[in-house]
C-alpha atoms as a PDB file:
ATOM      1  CA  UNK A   1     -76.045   2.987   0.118  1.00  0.00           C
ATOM      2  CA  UNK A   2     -74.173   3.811   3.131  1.00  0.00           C
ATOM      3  CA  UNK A   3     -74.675   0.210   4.476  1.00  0.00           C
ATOM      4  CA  UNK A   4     -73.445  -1.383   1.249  1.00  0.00           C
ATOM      5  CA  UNK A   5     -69.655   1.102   1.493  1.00  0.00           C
ATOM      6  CA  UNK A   6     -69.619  -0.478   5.559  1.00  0.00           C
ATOM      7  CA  UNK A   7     -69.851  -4.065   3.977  1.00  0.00           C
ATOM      8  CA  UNK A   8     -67.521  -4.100   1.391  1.00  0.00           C
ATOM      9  CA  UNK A   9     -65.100  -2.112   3.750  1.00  0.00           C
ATOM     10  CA  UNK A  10     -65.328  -5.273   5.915  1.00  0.00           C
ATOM     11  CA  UNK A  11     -65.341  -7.717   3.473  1.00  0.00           C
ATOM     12  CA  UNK A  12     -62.047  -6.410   2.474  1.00  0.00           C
ATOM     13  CA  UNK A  13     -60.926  -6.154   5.501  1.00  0.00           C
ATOM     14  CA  UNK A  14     -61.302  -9.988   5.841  1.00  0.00           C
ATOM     15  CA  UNK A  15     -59.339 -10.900   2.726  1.00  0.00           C
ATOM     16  CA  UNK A  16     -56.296  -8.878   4.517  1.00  0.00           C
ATOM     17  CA  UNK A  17     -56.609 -11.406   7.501  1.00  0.00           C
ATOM     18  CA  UNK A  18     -58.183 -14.188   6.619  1.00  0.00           C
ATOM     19  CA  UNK A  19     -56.240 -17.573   6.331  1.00  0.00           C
ATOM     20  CA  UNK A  20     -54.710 -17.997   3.169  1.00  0.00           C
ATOM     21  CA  UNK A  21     -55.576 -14.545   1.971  1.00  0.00           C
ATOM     22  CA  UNK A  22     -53.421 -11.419   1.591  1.00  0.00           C
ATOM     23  CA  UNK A  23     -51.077 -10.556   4.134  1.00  0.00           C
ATOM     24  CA  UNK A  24     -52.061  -7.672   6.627  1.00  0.00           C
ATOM     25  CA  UNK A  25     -50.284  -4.628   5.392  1.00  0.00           C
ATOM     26  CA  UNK A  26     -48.254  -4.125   8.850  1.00  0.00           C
ATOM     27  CA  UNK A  27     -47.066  -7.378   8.099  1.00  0.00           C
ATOM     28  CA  UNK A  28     -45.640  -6.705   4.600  1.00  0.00           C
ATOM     29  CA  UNK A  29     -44.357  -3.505   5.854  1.00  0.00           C
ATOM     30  CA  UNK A  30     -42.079  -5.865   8.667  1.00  0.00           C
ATOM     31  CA  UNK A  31     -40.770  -8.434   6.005  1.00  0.00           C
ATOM     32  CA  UNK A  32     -37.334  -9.123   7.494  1.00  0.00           C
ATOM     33  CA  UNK A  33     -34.139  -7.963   5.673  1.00  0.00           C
ATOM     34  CA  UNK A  34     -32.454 -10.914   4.014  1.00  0.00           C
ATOM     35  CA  UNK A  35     -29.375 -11.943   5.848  1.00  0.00           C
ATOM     36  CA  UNK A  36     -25.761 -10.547   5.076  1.00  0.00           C
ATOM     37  CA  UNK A  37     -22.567 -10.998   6.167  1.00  0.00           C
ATOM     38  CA  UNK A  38     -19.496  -8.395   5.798  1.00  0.00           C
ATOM     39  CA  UNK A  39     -16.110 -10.006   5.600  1.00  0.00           C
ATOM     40  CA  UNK A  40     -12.345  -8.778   5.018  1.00  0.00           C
ATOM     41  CA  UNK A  41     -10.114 -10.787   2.675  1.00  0.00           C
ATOM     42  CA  UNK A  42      -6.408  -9.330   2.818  1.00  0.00           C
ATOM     43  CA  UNK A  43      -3.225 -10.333   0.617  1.00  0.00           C
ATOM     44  CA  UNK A  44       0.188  -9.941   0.726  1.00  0.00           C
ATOM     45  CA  UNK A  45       2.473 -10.282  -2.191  1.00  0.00           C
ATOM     46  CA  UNK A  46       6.443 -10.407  -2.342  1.00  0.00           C
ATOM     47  CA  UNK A  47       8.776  -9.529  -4.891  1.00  0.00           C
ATOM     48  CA  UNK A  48      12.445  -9.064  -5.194  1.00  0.00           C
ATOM     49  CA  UNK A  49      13.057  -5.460  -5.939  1.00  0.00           C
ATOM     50  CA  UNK A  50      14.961  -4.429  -9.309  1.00  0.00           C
ATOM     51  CA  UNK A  51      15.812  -0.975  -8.422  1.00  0.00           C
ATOM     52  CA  UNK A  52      17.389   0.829  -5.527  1.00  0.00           C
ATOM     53  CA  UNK A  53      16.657   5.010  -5.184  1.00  0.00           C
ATOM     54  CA  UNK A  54      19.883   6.542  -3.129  1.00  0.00           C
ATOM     55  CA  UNK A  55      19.086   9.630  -1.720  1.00  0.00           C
ATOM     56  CA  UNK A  56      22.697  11.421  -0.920  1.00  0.00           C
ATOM     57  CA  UNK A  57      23.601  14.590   1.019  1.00  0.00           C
ATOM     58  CA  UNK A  58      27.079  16.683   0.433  1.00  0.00           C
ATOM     59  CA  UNK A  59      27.586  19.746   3.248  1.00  0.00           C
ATOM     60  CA  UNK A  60      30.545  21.886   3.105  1.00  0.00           C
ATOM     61  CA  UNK A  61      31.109  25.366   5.524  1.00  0.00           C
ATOM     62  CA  UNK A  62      33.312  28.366   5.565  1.00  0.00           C
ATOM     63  CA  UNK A  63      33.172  31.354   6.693  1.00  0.00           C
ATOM     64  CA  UNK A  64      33.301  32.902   3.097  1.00  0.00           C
ATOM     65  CA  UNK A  65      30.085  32.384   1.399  1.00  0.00           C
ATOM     66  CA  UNK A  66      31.584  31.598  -1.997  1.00  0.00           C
ATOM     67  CA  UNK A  67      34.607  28.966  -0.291  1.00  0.00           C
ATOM     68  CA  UNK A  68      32.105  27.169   0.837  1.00  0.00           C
ATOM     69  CA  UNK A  69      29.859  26.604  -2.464  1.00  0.00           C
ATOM     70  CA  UNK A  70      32.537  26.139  -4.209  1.00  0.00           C
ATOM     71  CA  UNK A  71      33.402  23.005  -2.447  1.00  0.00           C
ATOM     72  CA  UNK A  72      30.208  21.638  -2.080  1.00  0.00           C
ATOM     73  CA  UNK A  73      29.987  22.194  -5.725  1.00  0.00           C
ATOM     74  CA  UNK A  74      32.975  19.988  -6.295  1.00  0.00           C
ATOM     75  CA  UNK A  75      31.932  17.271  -4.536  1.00  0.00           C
ATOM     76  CA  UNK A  76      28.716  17.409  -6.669  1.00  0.00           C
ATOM     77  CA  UNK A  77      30.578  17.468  -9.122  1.00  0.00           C
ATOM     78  CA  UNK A  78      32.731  14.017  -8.437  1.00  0.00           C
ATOM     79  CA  UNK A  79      29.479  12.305  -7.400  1.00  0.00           C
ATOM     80  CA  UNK A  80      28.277  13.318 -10.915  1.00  0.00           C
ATOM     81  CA  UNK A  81      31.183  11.993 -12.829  1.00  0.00           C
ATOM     82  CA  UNK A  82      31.428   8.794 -10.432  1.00  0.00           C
ATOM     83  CA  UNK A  83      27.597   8.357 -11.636  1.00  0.00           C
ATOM     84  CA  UNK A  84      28.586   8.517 -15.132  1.00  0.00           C
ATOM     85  CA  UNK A  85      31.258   6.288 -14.344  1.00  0.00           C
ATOM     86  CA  UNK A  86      28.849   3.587 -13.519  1.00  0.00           C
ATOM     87  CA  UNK A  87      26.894   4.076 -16.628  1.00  0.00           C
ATOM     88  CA  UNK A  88      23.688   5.672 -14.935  1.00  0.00           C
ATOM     89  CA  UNK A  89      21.711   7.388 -17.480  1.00  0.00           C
ATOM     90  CA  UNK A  90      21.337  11.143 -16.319  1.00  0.00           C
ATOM     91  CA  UNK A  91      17.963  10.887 -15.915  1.00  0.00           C
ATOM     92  CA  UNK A  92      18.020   8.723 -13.048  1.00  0.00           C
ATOM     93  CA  UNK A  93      20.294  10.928 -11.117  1.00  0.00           C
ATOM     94  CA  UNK A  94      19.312  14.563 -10.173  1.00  0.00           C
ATOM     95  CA  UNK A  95      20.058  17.242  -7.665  1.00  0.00           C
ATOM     96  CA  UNK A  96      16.901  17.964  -5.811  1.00  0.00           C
ATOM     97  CA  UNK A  97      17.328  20.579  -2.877  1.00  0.00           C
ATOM     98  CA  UNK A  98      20.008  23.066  -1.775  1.00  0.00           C
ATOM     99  CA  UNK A  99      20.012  25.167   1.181  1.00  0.00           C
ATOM    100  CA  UNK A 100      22.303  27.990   2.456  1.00  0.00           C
ATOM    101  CA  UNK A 101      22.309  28.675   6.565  1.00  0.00           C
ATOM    102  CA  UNK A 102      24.698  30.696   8.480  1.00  0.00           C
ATOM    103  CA  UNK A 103      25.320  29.397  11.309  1.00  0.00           C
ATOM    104  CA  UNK A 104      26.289  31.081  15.115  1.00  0.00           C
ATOM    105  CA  UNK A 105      27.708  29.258  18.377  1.00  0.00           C
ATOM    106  CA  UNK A 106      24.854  31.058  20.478  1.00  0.00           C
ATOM    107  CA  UNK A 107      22.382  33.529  19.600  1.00  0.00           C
ATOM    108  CA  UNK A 108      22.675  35.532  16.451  1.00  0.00           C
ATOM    109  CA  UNK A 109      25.322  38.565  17.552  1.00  0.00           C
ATOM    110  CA  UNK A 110      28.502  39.098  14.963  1.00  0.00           C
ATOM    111  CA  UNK A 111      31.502  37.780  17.055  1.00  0.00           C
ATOM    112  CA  UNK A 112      29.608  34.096  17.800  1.00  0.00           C
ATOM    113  CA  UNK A 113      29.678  33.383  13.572  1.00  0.00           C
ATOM    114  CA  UNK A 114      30.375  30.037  12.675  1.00  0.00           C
ATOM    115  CA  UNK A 115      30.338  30.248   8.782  1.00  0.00           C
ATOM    116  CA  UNK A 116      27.820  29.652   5.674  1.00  0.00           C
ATOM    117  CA  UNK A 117      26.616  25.547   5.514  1.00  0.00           C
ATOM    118  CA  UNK A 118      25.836  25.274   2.392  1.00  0.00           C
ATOM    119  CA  UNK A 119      23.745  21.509   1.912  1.00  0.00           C
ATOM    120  CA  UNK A 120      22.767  20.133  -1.839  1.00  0.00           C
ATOM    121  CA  UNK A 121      20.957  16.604  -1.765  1.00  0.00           C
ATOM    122  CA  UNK A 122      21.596  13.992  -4.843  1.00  0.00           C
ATOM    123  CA  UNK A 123      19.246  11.530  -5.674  1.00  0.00           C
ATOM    124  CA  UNK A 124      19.964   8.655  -7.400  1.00  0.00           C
ATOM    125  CA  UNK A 125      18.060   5.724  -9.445  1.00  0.00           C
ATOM    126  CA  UNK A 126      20.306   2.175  -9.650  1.00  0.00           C
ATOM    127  CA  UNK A 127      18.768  -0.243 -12.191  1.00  0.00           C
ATOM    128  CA  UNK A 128      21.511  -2.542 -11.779  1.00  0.00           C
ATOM    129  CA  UNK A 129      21.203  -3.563  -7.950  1.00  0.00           C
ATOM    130  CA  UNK A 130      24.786  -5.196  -7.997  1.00  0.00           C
ATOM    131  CA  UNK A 131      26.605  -1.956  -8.603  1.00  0.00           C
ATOM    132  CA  UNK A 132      25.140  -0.298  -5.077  1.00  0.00           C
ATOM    133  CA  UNK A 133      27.657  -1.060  -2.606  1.00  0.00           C
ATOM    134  CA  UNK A 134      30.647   0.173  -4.557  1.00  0.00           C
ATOM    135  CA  UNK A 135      29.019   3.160  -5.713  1.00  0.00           C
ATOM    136  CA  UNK A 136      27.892   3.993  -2.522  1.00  0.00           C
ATOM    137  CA  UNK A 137      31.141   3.422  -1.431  1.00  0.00           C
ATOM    138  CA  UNK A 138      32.836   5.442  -3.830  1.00  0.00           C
ATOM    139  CA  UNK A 139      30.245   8.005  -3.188  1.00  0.00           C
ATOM    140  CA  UNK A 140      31.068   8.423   0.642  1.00  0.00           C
ATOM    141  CA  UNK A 141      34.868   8.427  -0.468  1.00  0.00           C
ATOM    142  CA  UNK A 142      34.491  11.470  -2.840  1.00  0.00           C
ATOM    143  CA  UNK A 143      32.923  13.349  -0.191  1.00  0.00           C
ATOM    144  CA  UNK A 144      29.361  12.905   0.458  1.00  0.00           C
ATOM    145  CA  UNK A 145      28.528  13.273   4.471  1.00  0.00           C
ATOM    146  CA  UNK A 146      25.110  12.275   4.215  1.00  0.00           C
ATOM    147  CA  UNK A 147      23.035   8.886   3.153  1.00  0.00           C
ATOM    148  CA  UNK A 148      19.613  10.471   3.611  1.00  0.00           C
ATOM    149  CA  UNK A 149      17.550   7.667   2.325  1.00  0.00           C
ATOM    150  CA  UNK A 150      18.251   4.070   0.589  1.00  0.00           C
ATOM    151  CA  UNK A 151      14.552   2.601  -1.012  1.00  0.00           C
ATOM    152  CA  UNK A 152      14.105  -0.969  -2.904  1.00  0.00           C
ATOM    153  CA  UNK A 153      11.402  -0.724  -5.316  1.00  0.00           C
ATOM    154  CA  UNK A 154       9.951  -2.693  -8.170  1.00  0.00           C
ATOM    155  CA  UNK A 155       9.244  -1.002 -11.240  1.00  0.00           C
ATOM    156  CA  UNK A 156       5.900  -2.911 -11.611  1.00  0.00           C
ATOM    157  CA  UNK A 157       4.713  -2.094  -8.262  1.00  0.00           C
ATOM    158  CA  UNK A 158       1.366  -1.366 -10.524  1.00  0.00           C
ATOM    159  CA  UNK A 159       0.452  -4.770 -11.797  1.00  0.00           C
ATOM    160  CA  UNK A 160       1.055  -6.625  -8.464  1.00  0.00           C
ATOM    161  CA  UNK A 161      -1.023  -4.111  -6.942  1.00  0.00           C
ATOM    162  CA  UNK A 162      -3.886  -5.153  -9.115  1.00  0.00           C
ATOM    163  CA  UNK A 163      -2.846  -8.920  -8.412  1.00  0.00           C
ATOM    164  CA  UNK A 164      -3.221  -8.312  -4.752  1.00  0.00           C
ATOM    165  CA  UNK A 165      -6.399  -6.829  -5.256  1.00  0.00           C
ATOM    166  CA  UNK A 166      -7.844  -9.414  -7.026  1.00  0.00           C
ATOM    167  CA  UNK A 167      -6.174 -11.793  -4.477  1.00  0.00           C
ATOM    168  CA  UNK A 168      -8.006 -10.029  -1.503  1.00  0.00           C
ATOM    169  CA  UNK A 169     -11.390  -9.783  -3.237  1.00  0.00           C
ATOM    170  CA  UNK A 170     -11.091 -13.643  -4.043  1.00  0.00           C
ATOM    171  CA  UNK A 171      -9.847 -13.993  -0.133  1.00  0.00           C
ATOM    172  CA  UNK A 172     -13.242 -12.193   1.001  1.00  0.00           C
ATOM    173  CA  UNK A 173     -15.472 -14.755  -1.307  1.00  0.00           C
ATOM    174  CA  UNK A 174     -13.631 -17.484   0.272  1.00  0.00           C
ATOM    175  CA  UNK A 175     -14.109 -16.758   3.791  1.00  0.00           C
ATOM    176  CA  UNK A 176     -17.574 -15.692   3.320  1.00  0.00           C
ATOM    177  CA  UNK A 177     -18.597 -19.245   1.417  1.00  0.00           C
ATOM    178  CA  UNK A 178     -16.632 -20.919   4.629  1.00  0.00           C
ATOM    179  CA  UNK A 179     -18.720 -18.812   7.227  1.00  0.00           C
ATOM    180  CA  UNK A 180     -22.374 -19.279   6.166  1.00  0.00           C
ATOM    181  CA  UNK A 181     -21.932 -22.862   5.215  1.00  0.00           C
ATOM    182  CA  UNK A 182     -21.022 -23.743   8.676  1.00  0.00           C
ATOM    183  CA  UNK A 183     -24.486 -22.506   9.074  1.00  0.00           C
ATOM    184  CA  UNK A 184     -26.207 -24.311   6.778  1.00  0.00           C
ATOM    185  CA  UNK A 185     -26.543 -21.409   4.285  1.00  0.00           C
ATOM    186  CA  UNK A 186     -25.470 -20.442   1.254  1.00  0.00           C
ATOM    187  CA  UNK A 187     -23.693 -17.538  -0.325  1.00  0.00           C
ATOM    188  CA  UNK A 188     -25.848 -14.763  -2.432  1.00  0.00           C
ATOM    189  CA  UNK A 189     -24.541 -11.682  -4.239  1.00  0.00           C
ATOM    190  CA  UNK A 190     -22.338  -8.847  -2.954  1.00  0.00           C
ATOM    191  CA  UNK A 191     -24.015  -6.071  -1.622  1.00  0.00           C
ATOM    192  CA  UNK A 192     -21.049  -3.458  -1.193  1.00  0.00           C
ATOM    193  CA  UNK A 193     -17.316  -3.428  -2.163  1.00  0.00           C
ATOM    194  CA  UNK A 194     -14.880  -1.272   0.019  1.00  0.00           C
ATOM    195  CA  UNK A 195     -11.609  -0.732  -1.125  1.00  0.00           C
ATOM    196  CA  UNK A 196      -9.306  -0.865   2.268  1.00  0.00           C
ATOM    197  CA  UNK A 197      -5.595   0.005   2.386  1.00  0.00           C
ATOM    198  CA  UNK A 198      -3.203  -0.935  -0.496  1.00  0.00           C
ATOM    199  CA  UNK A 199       0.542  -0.789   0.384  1.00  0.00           C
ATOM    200  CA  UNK A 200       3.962  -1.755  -0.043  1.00  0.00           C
ATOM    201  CA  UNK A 201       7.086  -1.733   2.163  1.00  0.00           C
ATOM    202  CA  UNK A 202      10.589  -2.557   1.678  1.00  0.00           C
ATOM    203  CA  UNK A 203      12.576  -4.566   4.526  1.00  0.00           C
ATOM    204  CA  UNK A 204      15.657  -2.477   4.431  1.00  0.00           C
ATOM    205  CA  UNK A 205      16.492   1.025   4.622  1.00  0.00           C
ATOM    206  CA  UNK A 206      19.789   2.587   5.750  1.00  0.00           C
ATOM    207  CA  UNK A 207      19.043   2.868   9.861  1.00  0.00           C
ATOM    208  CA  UNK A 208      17.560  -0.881   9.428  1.00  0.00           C
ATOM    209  CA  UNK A 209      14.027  -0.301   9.864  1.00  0.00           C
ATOM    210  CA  UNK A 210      10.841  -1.766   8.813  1.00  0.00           C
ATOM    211  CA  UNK A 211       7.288   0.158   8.122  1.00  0.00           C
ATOM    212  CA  UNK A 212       4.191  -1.006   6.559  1.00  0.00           C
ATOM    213  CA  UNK A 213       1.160  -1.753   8.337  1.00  0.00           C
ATOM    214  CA  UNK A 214       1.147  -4.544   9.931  1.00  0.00           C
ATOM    215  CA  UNK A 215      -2.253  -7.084   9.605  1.00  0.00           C
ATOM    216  CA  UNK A 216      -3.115 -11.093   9.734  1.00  0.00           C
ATOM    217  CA  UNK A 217      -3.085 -11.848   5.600  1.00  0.00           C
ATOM    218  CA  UNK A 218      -5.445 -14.215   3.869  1.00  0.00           C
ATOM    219  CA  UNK A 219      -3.357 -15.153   0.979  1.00  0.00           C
ATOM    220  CA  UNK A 220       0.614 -14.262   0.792  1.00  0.00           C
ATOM    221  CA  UNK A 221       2.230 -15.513  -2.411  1.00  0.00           C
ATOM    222  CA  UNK A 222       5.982 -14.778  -3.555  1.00  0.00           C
ATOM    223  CA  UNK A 223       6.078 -14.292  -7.306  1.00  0.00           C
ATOM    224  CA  UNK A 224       9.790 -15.469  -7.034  1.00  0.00           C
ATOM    225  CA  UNK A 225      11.835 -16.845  -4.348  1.00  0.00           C
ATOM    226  CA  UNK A 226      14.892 -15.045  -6.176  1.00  0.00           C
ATOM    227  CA  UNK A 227      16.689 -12.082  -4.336  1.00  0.00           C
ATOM    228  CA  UNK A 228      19.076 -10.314  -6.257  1.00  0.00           C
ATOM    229  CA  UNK A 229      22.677 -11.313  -5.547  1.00  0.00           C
ATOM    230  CA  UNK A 230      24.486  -8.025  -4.962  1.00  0.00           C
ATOM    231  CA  UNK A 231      28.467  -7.410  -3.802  1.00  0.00           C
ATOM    232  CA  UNK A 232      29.557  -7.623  -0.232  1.00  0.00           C
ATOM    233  CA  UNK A 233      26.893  -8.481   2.724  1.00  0.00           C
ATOM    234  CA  UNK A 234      23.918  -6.745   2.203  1.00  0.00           C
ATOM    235  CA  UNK A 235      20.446  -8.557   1.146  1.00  0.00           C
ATOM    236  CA  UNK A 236      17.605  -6.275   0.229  1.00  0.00           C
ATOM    237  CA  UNK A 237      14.968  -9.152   0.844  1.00  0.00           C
ATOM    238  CA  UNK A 238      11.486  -8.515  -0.750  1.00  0.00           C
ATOM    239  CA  UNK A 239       8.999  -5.936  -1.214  1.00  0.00           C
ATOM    240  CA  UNK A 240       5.965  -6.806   0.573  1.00  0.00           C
ATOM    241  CA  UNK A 241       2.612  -5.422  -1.726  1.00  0.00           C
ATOM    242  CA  UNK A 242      -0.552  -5.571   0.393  1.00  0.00           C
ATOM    243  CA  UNK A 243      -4.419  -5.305   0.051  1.00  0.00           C
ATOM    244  CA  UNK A 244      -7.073  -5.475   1.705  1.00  0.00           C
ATOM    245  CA  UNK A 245     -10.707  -5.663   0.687  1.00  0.00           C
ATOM    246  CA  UNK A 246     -14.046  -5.607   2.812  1.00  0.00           C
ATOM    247  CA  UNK A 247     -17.357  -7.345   1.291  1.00  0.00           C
ATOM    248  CA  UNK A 248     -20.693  -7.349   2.001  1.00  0.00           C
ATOM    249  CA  UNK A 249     -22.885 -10.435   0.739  1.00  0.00           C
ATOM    250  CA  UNK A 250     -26.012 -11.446   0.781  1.00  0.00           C
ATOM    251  CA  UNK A 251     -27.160 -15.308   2.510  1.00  0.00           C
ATOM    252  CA  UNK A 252     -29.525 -17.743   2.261  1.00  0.00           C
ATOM    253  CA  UNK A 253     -30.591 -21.067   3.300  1.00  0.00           C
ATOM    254  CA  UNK A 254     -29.202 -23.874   1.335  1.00  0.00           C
ATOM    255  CA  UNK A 255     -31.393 -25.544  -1.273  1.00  0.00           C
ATOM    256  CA  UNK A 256     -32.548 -29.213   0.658  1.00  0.00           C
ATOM    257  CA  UNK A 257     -32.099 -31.499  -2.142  1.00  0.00           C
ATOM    258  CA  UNK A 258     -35.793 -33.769  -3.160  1.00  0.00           C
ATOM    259  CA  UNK A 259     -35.660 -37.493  -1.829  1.00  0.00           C
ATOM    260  CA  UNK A 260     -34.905 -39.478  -4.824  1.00  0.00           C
ATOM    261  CA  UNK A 261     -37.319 -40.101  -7.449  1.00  0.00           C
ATOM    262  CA  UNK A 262     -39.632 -36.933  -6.775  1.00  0.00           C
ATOM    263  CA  UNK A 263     -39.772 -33.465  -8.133  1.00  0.00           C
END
């Protein structure tokens, strides 16, 4: 009986190795991993802004507490009316920070006393981008020391984010499909799907700067070649929405098509 389980042990054995029998099981353990590739598609997409957030700053001092919010409550006050005056809806304007700080030449003894600064910050939300310059003129004239911040913006910033994802994903496909063919392969299914960074900047700000990051772009399209025509010299440019979008697909060699005439 024992002889018999030695044979068949070998006879299966065989099958494992022999030619045109099952694969050794090392072997099927080692099948290699079908190829991939990982790719980045990026997009950029520019819009003309249609609104402009003006963040304002009014400080006053005295040495009497009370002097001095009184007068910076004045000028508020004027930058409130002059709002009104340009037919903002109150909503879109709003006082968002105050601060009172005595102040001292050096150190903090009695006789060194400079006064009470008392600082209140105005923001404000223009929908009509041609009224900015004069009311930020008219702003500075009734009293306001400070232009803390000037932002473009779109108010579908949303939807063209979505558009420059789907941009960036159809970006990856693209490159991908380029890459392996030169290779003689063809393009399988994705694998993975990692979301990279999705961001806007505007070209202008108060001090003139730029931010954003700043990266080689597969596809940049401008949904309008418009920019809004405002009073006096200043251009606002575009807002620059960008994504990016890294892929991981699966390739294979291409089919080789049958000579003519046979299956």
């Amino acid at each position: 009986m024992k002889h018999k389980l030695v044979l068949a042990a070998i006879l299966a054995i065989g099958l494992l190795v022999a030619p045109g029998g099952i694969l050794p099981v090392a072997a099927q353990e080692q099948l290699p991993d079908p190829g991939v590739i990982t790719v980045t598609g990026e997009a950029e997409i520019r819009v003309p802004p249609d609104e402009v957030v003006i963040t304002l700053g009014v400080e006053t001092s005295d040495k009497n507490l009370q002097t001095a919010k009184r007068q910076n409550d004045q000028i508020v006050r004027k930058v409130l009316d002059l709002a009104r005056s340009y037919n903002i809806p109150s909503n879109l304007v709003q006082t968002d920070y105050m601060s009172i700080e005595p102040r001292y030449d050096s150190g903090y003894t009695q006789q060194s006393f400079v006064g009470y600064f008392v600082t209140k910050t105005v923001v404000v939300t223009l929908r009509d981008l041609t009224k900015f310059e004069g009311f930020l003129g008219a702003a500075l004239e009734a009293g306001v020391n400070y232009v803390y911040d000037i932002q473009f913006r779109t108010t579908t910033l949303r939807s063209y984010r979505d558009e420059a994802r789907a941009q960036a994903i159809r970006a990856a496909r693209e490159k991908a499909t380029a890459l392996v063919a030169e290779l003689g392969q063809q393009l399988g299914q994705p694998q993975s799907i990692d979301e990279g960074s999705v961001d806007w900047w505007s070209g202008y700000s108060w001090w003139g700067q730029r931010w954003g990051n700043s990266m080689t772009q597969n596809v940049i399209q401008e949904f309008s070649s418009a920019t809004p025509q405002l009073e006096g010299s200043l251009s606002p440019g575009q807002i620059s929405i960008r994504a990016s979008v890294t892929v991981r697909f699966e390739f294979s060699p291409a089919a080789t098509p049958s000579p003519q005439g046979r299956p």
